[in-house]
Protein backbone atom coordinates (compact mmCIF):
# COMPACT_ATOMS: atom_id res chain seq x y z
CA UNK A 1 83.73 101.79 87.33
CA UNK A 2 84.50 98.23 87.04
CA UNK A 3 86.22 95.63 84.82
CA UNK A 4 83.67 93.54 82.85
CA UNK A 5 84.60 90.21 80.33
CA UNK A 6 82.17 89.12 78.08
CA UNK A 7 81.89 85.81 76.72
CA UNK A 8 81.32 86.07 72.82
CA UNK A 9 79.14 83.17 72.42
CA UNK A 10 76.57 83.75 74.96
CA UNK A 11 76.83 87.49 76.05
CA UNK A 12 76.97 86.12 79.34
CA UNK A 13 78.88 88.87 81.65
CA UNK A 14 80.76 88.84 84.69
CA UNK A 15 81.85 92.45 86.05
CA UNK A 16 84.18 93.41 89.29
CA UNK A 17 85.31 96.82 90.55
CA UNK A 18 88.51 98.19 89.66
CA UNK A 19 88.89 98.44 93.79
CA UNK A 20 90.42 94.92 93.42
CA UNK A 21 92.95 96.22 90.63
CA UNK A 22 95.72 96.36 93.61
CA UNK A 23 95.01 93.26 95.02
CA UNK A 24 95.27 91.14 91.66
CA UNK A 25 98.41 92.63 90.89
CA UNK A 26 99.88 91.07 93.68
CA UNK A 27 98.76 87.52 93.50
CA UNK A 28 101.54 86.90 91.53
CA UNK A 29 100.85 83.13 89.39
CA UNK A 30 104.14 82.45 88.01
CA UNK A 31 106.55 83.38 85.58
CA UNK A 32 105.89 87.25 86.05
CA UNK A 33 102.33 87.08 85.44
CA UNK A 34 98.99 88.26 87.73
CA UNK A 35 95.96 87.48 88.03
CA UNK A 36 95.63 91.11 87.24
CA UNK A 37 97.47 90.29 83.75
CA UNK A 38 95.22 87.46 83.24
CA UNK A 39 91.80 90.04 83.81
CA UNK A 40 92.38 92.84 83.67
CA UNK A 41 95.04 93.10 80.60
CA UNK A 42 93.86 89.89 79.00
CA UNK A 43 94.11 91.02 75.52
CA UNK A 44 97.73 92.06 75.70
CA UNK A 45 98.73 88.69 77.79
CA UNK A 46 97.41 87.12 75.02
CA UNK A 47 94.44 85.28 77.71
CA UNK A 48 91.30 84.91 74.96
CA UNK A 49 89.29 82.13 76.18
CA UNK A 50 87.67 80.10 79.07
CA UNK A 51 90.41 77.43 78.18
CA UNK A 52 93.04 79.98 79.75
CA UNK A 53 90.95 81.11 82.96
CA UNK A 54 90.25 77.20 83.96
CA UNK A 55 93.63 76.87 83.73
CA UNK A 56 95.06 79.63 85.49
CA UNK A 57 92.18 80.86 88.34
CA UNK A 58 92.03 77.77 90.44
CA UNK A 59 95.64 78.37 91.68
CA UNK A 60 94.87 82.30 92.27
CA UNK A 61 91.78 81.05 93.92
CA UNK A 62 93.69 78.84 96.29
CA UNK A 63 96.35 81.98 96.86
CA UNK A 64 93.63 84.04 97.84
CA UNK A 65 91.90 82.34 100.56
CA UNK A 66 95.57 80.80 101.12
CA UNK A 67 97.00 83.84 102.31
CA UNK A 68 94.04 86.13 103.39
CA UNK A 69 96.19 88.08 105.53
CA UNK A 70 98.63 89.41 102.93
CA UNK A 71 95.76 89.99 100.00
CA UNK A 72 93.52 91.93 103.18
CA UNK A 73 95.82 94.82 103.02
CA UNK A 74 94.52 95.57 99.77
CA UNK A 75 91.39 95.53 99.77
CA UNK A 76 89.03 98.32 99.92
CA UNK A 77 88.92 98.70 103.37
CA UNK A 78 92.33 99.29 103.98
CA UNK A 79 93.23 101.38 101.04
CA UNK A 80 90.06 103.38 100.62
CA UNK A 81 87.98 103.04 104.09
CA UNK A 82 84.94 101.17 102.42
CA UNK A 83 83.91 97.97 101.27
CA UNK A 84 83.62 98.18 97.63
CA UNK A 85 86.45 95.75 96.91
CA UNK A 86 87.07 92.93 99.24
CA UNK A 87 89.09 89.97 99.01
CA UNK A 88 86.08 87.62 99.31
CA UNK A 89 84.91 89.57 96.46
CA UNK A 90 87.46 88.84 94.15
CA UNK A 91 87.39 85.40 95.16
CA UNK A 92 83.62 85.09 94.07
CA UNK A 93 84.36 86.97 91.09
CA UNK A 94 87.26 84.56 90.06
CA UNK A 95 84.70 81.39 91.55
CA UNK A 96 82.19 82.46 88.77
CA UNK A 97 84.39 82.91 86.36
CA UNK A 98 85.70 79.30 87.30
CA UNK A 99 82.67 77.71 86.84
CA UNK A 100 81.67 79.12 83.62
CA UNK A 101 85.22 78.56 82.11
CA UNK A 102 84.46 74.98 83.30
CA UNK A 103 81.29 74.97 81.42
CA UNK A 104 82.07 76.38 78.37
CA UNK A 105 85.93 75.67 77.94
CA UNK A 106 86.66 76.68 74.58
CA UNK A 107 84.54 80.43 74.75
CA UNK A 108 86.35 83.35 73.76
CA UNK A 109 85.53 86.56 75.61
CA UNK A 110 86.05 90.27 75.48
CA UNK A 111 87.35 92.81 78.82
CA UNK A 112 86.08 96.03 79.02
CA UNK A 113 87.49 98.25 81.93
């Protein structure tokens, strides 16, 4: 299972497992809010477009790598004994989703989990 967002415009699709869920609840970026909120509850945070993730992702981006240590005890690895939800892949997940915001900075998109 995984979390996917959709951008309307182009279809294009970017898709992580819900391994990580733990681990973006606790990168905490302000006021109450996750990146967790911002991804994986998007709709009800009221986070529609690319405008909002190119905002928000560089600073959980920064946390993450930042503070490897604290984010490694949730991982996969830790919680589950595999390796299907790291912390360097969240970061690559939230790096893609970076760039495209970047790219296309008024897109809408859609989460499916």
């Amino acid at each position: 299972m995984s979390l996917d967002i959709t951008f309307k415009n182009t279809g294009e699709s970017f898709n992580i497992t819900h391994n990580l869920a733990t681990m973006a609840k606790e990168c905490t970026l302000g006021n109450d809010f996750t990146l967790y909120d911002m991804l994986w509850d998007a709709e009800k945070k009221a986070v529609n477009n690319s405008g909002n993730l190119a905002e928000k992702l560089p600073f959980a981006i920064w946390k993450l790598y930042r503070m490897a240590t604290f984010f490694d005890q949730f991982d996969a690895r830790a919680l589950y004994g595999n390796d299907w939800g790291l912390r360097e892949h969240l970061i690559k997940f939230c790096e893609d989703l970076l760039l495209y915001a970047i790219k296309h900075p008024c897109e809408m998109f859609e989460v499916s989990k």
